[in-house]
PDB file of N, CA and C in Angstrom:
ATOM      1  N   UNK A   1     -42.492   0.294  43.969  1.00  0.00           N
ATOM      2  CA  UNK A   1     -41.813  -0.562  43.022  1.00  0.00           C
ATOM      3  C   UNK A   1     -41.687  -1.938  43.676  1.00  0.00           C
ATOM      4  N   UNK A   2     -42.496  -2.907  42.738  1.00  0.00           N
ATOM      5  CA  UNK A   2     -41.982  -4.215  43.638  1.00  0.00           C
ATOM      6  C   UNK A   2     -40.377  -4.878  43.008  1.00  0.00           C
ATOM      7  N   UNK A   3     -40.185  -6.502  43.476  1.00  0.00           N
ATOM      8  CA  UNK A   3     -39.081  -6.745  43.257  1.00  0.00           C
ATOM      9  C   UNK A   3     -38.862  -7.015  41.805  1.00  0.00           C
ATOM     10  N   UNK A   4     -39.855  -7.521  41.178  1.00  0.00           N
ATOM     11  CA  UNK A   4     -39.720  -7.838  39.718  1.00  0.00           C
ATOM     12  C   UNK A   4     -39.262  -6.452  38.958  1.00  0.00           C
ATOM     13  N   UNK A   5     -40.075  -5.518  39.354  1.00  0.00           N
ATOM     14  CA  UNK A   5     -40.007  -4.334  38.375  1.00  0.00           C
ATOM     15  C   UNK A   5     -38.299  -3.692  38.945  1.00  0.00           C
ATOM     16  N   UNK A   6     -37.505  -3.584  40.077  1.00  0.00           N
ATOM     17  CA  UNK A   6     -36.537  -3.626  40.231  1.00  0.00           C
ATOM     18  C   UNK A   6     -35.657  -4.384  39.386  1.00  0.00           C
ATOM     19  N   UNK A   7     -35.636  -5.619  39.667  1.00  0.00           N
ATOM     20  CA  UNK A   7     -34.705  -6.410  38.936  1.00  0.00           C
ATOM     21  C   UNK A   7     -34.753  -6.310  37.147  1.00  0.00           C
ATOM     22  N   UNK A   8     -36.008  -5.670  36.707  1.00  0.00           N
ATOM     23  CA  UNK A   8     -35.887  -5.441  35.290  1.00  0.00           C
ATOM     24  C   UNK A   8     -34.842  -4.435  35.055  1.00  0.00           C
ATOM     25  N   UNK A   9     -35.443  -3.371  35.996  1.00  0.00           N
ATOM     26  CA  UNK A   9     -34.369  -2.366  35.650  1.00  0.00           C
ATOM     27  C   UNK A   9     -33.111  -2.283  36.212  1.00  0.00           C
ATOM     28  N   UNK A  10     -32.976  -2.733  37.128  1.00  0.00           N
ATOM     29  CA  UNK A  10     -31.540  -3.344  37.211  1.00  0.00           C
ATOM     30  C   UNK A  10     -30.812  -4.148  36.270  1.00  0.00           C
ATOM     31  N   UNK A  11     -31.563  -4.966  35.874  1.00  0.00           N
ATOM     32  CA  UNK A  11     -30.891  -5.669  34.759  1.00  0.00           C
ATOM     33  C   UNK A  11     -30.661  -5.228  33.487  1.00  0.00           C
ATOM     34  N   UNK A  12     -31.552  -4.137  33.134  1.00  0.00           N
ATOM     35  CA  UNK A  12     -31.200  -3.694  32.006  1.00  0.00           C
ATOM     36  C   UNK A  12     -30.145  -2.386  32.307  1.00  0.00           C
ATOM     37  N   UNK A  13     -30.186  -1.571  33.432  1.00  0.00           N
ATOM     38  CA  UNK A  13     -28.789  -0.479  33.705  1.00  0.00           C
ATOM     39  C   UNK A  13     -28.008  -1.733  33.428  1.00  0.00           C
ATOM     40  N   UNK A  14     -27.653  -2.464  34.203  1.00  0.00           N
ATOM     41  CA  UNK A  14     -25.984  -3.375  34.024  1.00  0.00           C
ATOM     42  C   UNK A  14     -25.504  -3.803  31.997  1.00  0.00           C
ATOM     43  N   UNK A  15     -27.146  -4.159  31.911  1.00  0.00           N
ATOM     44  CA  UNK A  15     -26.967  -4.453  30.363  1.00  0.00           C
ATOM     45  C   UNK A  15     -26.015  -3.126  29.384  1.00  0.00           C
ATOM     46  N   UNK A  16     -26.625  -2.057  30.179  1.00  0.00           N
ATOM     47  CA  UNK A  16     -26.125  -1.036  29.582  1.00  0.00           C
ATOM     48  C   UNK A  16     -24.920  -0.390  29.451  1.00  0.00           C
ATOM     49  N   UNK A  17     -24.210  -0.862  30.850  1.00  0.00           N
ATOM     50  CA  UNK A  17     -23.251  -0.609  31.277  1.00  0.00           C
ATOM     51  C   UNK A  17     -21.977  -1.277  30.740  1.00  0.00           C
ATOM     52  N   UNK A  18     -22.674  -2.484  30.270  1.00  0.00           N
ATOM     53  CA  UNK A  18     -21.340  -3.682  29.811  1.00  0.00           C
ATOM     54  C   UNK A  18     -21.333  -3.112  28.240  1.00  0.00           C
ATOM     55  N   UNK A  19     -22.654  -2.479  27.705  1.00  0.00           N
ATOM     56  CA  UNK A  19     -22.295  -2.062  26.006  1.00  0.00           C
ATOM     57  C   UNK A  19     -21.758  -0.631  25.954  1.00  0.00           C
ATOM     58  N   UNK A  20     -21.264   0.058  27.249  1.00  0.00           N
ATOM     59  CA  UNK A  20     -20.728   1.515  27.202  1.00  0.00           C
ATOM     60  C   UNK A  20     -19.264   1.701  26.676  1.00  0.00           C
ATOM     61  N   UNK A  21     -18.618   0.757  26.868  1.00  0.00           N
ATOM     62  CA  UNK A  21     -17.216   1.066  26.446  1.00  0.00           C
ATOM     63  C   UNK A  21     -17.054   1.030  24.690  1.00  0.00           C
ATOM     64  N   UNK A  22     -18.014  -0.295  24.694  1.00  0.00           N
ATOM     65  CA  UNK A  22     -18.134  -0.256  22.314  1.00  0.00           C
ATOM     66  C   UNK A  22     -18.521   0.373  22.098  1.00  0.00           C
ATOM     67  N   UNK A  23     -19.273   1.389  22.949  1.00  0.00           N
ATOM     68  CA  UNK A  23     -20.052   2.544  22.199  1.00  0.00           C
ATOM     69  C   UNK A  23     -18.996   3.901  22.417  1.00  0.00           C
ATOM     70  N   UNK A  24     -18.477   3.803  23.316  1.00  0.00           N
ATOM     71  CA  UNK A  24     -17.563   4.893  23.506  1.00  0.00           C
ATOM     72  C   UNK A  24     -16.196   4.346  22.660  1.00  0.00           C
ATOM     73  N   UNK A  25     -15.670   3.254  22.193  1.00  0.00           N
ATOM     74  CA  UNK A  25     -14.619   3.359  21.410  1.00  0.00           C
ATOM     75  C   UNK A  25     -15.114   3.646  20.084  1.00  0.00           C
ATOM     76  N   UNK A  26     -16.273   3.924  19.296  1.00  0.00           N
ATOM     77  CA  UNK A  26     -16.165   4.060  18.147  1.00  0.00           C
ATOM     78  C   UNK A  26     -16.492   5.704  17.928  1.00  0.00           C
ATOM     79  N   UNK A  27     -16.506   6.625  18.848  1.00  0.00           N
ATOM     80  CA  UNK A  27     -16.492   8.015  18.777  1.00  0.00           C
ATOM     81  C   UNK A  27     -15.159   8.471  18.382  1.00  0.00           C
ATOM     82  N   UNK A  28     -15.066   9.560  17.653  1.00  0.00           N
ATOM     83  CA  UNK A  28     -14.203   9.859  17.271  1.00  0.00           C
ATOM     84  C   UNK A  28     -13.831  10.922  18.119  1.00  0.00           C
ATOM     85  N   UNK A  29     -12.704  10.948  18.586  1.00  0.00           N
ATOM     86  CA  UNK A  29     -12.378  12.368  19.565  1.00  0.00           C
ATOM     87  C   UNK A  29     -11.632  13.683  18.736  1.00  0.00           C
ATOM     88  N   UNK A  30     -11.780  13.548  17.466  1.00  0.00           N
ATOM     89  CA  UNK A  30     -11.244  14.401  16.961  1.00  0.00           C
ATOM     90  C   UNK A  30     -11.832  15.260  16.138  1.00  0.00           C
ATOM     91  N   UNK A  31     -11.852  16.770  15.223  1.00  0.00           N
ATOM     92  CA  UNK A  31     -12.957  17.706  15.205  1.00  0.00           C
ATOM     93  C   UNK A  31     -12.357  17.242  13.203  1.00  0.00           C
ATOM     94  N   UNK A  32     -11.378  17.295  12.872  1.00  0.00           N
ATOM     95  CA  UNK A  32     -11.226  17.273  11.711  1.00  0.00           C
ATOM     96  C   UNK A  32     -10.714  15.669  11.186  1.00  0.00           C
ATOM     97  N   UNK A  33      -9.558  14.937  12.143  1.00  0.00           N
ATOM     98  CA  UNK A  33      -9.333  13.728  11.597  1.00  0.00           C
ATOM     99  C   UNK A  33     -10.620  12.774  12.113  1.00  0.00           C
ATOM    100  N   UNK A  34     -10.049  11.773  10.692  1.00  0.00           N
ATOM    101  CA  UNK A  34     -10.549  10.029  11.332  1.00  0.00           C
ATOM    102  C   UNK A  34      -9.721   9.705  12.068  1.00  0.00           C
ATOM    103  N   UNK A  35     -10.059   8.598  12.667  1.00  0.00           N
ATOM    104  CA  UNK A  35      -8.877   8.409  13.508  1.00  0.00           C
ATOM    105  C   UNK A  35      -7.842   7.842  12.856  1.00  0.00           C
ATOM    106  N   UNK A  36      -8.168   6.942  11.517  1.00  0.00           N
ATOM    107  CA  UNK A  36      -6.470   5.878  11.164  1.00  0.00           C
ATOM    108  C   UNK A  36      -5.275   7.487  10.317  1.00  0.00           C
ATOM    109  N   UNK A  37      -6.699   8.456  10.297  1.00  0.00           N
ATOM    110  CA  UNK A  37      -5.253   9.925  10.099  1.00  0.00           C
ATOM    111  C   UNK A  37      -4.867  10.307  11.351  1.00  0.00           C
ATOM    112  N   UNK A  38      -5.396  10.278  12.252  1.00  0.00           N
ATOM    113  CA  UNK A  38      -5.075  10.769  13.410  1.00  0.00           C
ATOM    114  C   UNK A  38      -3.999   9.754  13.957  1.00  0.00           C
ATOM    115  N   UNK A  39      -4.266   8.478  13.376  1.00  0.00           N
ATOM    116  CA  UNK A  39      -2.729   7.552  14.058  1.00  0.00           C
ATOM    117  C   UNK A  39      -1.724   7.912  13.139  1.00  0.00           C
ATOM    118  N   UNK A  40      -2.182   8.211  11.803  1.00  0.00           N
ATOM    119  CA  UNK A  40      -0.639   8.732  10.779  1.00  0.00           C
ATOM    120  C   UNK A  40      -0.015   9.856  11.127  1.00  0.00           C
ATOM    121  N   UNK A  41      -0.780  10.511  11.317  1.00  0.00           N
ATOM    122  CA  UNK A  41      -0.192  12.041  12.134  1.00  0.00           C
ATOM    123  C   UNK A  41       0.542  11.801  13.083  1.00  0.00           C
ATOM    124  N   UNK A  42       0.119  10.837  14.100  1.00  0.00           N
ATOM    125  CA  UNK A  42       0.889  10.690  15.580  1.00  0.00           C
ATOM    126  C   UNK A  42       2.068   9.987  15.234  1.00  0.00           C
ATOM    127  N   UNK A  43       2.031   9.175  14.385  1.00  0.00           N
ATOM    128  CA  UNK A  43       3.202   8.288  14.010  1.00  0.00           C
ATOM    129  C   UNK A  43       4.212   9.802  13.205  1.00  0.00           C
ATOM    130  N   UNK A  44       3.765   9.751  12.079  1.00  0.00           N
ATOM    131  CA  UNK A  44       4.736  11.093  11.786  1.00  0.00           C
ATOM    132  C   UNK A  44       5.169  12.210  12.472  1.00  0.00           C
ATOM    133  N   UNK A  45       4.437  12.536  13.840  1.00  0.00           N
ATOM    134  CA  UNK A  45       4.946  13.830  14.672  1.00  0.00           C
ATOM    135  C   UNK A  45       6.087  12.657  15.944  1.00  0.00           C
ATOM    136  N   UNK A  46       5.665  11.763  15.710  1.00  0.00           N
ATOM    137  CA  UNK A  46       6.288  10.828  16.618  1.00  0.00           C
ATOM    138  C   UNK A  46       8.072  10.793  15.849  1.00  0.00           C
ATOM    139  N   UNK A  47       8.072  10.561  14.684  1.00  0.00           N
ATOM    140  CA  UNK A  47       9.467  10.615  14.241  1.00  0.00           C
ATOM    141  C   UNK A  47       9.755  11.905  14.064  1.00  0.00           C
ATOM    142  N   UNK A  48       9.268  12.912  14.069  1.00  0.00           N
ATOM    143  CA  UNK A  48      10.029  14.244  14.036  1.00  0.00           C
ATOM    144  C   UNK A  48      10.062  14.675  15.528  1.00  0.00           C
ATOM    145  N   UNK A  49       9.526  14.228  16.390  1.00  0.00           N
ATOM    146  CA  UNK A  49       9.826  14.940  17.830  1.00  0.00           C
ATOM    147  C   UNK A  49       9.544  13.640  18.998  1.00  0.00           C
ATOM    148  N   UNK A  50      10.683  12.514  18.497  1.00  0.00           N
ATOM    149  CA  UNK A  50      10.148  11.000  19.214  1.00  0.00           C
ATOM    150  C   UNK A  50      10.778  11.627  20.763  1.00  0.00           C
ATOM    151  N   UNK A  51      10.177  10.847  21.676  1.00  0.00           N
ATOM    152  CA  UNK A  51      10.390  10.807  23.105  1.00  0.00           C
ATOM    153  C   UNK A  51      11.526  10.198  23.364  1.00  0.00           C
ATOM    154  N   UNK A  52      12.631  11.013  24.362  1.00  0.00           N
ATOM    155  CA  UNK A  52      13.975  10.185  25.028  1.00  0.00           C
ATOM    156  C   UNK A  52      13.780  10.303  26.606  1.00  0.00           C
ATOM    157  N   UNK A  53      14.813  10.113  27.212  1.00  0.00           N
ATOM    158  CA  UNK A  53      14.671   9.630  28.750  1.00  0.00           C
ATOM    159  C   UNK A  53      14.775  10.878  28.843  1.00  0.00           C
ATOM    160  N   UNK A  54      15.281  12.168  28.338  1.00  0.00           N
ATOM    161  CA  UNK A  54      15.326  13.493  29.176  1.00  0.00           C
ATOM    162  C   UNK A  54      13.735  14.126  28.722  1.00  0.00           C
ATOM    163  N   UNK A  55      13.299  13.919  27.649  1.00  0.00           N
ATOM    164  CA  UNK A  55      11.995  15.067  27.058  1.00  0.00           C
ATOM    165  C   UNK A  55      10.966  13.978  26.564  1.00  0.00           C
ATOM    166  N   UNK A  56       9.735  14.165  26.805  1.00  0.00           N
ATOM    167  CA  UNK A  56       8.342  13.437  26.151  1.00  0.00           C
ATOM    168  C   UNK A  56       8.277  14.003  24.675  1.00  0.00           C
ATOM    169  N   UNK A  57       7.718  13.088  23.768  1.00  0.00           N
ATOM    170  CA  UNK A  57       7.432  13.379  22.122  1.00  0.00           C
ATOM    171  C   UNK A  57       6.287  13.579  22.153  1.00  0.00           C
ATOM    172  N   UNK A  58       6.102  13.983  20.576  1.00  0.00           N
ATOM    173  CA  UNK A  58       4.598  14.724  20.099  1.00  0.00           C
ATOM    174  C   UNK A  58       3.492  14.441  20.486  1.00  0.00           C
ATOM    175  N   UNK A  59       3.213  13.269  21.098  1.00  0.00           N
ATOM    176  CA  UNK A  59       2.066  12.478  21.725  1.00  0.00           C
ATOM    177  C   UNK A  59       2.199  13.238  22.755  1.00  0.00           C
ATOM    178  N   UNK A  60       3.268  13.491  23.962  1.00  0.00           N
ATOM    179  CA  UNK A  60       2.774  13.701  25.037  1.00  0.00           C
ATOM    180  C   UNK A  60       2.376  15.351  24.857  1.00  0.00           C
ATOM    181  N   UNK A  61       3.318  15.701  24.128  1.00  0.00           N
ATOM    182  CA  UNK A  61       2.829  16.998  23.927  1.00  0.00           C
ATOM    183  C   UNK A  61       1.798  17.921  23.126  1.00  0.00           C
ATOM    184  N   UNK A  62       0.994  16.855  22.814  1.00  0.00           N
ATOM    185  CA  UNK A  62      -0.523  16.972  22.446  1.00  0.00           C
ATOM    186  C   UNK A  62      -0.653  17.411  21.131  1.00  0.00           C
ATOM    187  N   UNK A  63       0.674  17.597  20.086  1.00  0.00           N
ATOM    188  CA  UNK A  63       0.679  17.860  18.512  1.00  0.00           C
ATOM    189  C   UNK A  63      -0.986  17.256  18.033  1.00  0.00           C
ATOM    190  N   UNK A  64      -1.124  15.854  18.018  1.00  0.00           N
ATOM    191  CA  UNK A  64      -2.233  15.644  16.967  1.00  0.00           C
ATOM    192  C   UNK A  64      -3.302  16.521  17.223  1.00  0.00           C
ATOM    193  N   UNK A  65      -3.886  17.353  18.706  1.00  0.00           N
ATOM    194  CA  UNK A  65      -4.984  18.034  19.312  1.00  0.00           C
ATOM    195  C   UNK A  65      -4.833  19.631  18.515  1.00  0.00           C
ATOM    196  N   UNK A  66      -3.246  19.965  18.685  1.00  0.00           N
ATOM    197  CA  UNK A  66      -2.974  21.249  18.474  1.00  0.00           C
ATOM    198  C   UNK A  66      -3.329  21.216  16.567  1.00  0.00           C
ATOM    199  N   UNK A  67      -2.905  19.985  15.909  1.00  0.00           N
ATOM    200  CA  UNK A  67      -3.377  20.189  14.424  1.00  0.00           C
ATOM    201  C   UNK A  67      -4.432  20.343  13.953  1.00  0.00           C
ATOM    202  N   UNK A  68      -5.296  19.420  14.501  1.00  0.00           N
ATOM    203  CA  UNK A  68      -6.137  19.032  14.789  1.00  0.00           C
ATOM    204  C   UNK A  68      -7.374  20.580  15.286  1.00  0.00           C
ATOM    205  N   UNK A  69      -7.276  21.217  15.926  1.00  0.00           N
ATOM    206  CA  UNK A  69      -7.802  22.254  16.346  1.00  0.00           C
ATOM    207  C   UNK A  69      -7.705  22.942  15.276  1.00  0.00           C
ATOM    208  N   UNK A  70      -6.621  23.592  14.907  1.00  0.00           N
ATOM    209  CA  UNK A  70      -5.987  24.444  13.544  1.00  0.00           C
ATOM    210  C   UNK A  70      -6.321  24.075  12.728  1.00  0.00           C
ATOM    211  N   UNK A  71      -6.984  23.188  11.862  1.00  0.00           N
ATOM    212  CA  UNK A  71      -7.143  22.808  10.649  1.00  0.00           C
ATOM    213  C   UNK A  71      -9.187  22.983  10.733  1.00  0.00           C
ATOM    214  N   UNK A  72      -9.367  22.816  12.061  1.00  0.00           N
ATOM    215  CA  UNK A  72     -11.162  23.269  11.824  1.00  0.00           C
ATOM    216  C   UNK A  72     -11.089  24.981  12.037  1.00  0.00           C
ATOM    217  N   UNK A  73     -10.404  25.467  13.148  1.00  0.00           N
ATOM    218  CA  UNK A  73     -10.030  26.851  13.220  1.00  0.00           C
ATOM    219  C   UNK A  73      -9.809  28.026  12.445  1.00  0.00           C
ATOM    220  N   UNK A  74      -8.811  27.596  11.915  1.00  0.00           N
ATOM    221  CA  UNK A  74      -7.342  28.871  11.462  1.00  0.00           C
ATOM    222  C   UNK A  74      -7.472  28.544  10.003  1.00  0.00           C
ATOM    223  N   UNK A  75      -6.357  27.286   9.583  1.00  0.00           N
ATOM    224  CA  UNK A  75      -5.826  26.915   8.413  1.00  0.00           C
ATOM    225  C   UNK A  75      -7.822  25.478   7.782  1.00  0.00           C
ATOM    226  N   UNK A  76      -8.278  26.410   8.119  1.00  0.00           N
ATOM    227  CA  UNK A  76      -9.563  25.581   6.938  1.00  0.00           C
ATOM    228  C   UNK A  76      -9.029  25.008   5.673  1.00  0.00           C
ATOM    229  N   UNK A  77      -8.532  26.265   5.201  1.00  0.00           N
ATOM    230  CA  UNK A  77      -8.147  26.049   3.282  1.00  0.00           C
ATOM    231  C   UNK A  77      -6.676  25.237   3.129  1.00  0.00           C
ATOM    232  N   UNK A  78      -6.356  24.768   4.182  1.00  0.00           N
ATOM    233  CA  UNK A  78      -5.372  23.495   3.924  1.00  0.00           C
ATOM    234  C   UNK A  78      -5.901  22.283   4.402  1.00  0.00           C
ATOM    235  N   UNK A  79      -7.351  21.913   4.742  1.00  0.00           N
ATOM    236  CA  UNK A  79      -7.816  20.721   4.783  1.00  0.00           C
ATOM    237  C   UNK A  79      -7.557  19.297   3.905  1.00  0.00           C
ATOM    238  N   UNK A  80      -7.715  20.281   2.819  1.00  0.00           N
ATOM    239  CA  UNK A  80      -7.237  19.012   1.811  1.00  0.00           C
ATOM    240  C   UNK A  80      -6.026  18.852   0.784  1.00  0.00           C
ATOM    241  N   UNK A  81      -5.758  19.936   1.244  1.00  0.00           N
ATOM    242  CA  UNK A  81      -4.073  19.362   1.428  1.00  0.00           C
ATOM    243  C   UNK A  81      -3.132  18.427   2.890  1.00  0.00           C
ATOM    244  N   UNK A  82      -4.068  18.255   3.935  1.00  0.00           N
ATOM    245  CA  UNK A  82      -3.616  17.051   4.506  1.00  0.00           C
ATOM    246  C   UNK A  82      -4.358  16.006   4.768  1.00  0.00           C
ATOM    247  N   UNK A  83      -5.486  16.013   3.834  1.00  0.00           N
ATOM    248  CA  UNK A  83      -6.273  14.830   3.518  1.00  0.00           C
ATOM    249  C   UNK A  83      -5.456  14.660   2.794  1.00  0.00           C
ATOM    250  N   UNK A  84      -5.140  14.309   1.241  1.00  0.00           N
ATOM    251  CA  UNK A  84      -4.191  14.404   0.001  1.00  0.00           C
ATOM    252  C   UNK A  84      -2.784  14.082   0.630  1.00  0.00           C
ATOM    253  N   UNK A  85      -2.267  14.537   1.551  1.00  0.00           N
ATOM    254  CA  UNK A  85      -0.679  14.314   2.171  1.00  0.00           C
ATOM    255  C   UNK A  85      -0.875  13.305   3.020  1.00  0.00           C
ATOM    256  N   UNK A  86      -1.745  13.232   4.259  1.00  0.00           N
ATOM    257  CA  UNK A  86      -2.028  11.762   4.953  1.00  0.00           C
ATOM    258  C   UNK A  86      -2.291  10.586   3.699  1.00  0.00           C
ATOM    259  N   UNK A  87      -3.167  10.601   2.998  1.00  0.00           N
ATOM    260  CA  UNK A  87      -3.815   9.370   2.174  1.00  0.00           C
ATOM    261  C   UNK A  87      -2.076   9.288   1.071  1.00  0.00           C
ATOM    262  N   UNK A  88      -1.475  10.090   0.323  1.00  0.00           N
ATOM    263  CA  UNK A  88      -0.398   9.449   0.172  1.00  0.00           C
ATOM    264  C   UNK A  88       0.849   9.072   0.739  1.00  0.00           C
ATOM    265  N   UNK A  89       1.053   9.470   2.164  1.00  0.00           N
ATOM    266  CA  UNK A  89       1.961   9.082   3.086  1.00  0.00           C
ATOM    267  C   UNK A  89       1.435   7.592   3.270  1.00  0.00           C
ATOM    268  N   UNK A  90      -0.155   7.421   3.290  1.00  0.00           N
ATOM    269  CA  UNK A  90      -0.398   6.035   3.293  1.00  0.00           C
ATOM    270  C   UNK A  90      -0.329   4.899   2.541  1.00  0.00           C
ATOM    271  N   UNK A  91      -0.364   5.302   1.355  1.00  0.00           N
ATOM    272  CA  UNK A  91      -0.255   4.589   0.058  1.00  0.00           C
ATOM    273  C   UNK A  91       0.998   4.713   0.165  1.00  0.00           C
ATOM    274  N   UNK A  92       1.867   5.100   0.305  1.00  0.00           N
ATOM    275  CA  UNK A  92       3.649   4.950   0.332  1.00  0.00           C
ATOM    276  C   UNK A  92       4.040   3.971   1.198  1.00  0.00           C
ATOM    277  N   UNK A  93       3.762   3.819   2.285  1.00  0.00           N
ATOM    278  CA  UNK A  93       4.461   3.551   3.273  1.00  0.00           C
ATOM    279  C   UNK A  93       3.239   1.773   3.305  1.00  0.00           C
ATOM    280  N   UNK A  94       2.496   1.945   2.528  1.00  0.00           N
ATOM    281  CA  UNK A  94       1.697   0.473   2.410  1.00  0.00           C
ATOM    282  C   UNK A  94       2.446  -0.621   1.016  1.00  0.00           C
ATOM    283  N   UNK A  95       2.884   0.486   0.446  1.00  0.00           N
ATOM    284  CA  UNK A  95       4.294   0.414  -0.806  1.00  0.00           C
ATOM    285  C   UNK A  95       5.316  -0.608  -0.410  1.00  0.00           C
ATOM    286  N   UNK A  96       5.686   0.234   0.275  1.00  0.00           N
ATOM    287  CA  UNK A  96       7.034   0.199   0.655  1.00  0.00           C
ATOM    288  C   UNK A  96       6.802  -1.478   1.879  1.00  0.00           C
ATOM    289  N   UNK A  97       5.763  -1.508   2.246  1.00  0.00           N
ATOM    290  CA  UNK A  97       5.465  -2.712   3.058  1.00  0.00           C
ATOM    291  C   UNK A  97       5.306  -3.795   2.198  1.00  0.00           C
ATOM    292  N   UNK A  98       4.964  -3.551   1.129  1.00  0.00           N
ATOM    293  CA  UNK A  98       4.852  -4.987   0.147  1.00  0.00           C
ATOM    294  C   UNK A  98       5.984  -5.156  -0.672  1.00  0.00           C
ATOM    295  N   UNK A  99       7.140  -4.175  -0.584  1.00  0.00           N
ATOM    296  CA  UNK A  99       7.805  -4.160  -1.456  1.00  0.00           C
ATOM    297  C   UNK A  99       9.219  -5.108  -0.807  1.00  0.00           C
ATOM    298  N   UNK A 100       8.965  -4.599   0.503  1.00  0.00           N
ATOM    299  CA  UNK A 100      10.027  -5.237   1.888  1.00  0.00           C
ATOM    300  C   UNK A 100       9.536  -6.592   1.809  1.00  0.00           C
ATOM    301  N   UNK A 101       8.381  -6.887   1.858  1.00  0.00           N
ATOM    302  CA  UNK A 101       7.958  -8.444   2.765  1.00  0.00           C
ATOM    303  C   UNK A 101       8.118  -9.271   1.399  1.00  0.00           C
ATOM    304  N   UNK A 102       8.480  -8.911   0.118  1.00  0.00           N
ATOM    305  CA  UNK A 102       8.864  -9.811  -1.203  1.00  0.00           C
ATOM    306  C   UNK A 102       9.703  -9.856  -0.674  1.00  0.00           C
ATOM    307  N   UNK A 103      11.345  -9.475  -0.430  1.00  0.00           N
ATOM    308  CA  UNK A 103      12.407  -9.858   0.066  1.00  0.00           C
ATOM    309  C   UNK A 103      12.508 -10.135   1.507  1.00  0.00           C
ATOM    310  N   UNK A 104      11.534 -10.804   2.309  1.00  0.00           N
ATOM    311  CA  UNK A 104      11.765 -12.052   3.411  1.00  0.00           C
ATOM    312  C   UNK A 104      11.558 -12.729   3.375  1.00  0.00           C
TER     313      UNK A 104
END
């Protein structure tokens, strides 16, 4: 290998290396959610089991993974009943955001 043919491929690993992280944030790590359900979920397990200085909340304790598993697993035939329950928890709470920011 001379130096030219080095430095090509050197230059193109580094090229590759700098486009690894955009390519790895748009994977989805999850088997049944998208992710903006997978942030509604976390937000909603977050107010039913939020974190204090004595105990970690639903995030740390891995709820969205454990639903998340169960819903490709176990409970299949309630898929879309929390497609249907996420998408109007979203439409509510996008409601309720336009309904607040008229009165500021």
């Amino acid at each position: 290998m001379n130096r030219n043919e080095f430095i090509r491929i050197a230059l193109a690993g580094a090229g590759n290396l700098i486009l690894l992280p955009s390519c790895v944030r748009s994977i989805n790590p999850y088997r049944f959610f998208t992710v903006d359900e997978a942030k509604c979920v976390i937000a909603l397990s977050e107010q039913i089991i939020p974190a204090d200085d004595e105990w970690p909340g639903a995030t740390y304790a891995g709820v969205i993974n454990y639903i998340d598993k169960q819903l490709v697993e176990v409970f299949i035939e309630d898929q879309s009943k929390y497609r249907e329950g996420i998408l109007a928890l979203q439409l509510t709470c996008q409601q309720m955001i336009k309904t607040a920011t008229k009165y500021w």
